[in-house]
Protein backbone atom coordinates (compact mmCIF):
# COMPACT_ATOMS: atom_id res chain seq x y z
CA UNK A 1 87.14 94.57 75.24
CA UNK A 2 89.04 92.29 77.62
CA UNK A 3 87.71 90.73 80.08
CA UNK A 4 90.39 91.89 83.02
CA UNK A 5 88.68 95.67 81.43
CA UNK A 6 85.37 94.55 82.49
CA UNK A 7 86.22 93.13 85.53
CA UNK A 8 88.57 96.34 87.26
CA UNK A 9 86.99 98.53 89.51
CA UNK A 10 88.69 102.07 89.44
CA UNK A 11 88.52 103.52 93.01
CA UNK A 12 90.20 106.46 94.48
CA UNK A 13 92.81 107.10 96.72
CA UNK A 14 90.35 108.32 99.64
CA UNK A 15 87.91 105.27 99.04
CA UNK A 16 91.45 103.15 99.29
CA UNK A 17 91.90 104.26 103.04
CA UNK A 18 88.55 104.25 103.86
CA UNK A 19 88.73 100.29 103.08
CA UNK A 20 91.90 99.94 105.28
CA UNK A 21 90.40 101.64 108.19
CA UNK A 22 87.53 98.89 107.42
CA UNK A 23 90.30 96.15 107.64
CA UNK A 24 92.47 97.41 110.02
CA UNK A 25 95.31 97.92 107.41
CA UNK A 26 97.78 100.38 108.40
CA UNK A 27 99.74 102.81 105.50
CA UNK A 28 102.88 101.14 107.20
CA UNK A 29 101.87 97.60 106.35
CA UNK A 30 100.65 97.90 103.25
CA UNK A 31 103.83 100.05 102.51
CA UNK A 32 106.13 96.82 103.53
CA UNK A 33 103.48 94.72 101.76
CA UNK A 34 104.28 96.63 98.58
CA UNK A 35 108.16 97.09 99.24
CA UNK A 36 108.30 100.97 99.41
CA UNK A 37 107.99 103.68 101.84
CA UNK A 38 105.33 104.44 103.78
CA UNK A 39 105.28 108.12 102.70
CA UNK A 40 105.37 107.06 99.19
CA UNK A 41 101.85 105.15 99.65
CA UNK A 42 100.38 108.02 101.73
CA UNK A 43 101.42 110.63 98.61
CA UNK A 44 100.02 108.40 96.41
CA UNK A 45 96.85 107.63 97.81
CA UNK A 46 96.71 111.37 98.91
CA UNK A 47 96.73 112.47 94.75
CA UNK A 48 100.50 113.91 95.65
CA UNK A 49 102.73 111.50 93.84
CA UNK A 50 102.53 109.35 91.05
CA UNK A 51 104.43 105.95 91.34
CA UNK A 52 106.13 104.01 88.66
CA UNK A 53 104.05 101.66 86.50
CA UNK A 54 106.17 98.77 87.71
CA UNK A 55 104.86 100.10 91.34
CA UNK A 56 101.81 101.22 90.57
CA UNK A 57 101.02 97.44 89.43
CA UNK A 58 102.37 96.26 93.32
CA UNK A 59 100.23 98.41 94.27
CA UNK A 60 97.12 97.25 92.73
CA UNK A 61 98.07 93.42 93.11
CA UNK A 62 98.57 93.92 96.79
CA UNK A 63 95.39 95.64 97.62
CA UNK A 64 93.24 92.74 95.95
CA UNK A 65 95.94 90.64 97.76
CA UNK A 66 94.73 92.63 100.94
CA UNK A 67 91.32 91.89 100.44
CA UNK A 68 90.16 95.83 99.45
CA UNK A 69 88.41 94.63 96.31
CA UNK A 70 86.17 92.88 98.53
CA UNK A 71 85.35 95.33 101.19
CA UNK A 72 82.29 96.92 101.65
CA UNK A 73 81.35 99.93 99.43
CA UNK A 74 80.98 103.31 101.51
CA UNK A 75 77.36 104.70 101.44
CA UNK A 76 76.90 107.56 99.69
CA UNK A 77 74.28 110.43 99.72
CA UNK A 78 70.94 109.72 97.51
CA UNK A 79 72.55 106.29 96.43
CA UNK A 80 70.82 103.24 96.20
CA UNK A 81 71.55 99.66 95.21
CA UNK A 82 68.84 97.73 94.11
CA UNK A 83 70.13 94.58 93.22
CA UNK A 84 67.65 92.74 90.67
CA UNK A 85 65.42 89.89 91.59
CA UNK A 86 66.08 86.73 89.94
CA UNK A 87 62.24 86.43 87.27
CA UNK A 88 60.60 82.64 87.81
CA UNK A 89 59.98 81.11 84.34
């Protein structure tokens, strides 16, 4: 497996906005970040449109351009993270 597999975090349109808000991104900036209509983002991230590869690819690079990879996971019901302690020799 590739190591760009192992590394990609698949996240849905909803979680997508939800990270904006967290930014302050609007759908109109990342929209001229991309170089397509606004409309065209909303429909996409809305589950109402599917975009070109070649565009789907802009998208992607922008948002980890944006800083969205980064942001801060949204809590979820019943969900924990428990992050492992480092074990002393």
């Amino acid at each position: 497996m590739a190591t760009d597999e192992l590394e990609a975090e698949e996240i849905t349109g909803v979680e997508v906005m939800r990270r904006m808000r967290q930014l302050h991104i609007s759908m109109q900036r990342l929209a001229n970040e991309v170089g397509i209509a606004q409309p065209h983002i909303s429909n996409a991230l809305n589950g109402r449109e599917l975009l070109s590869e070649e565009t789907r690819a802009r998208l992607e690079e922008t948002l980890i351009r944006l800083g969205l990879d980064r942001a801060e996971p949204a809590p979820r019901l019943g969900v924990f993270r428990l992050r492992r302690r480092e074990q002393t020799a």
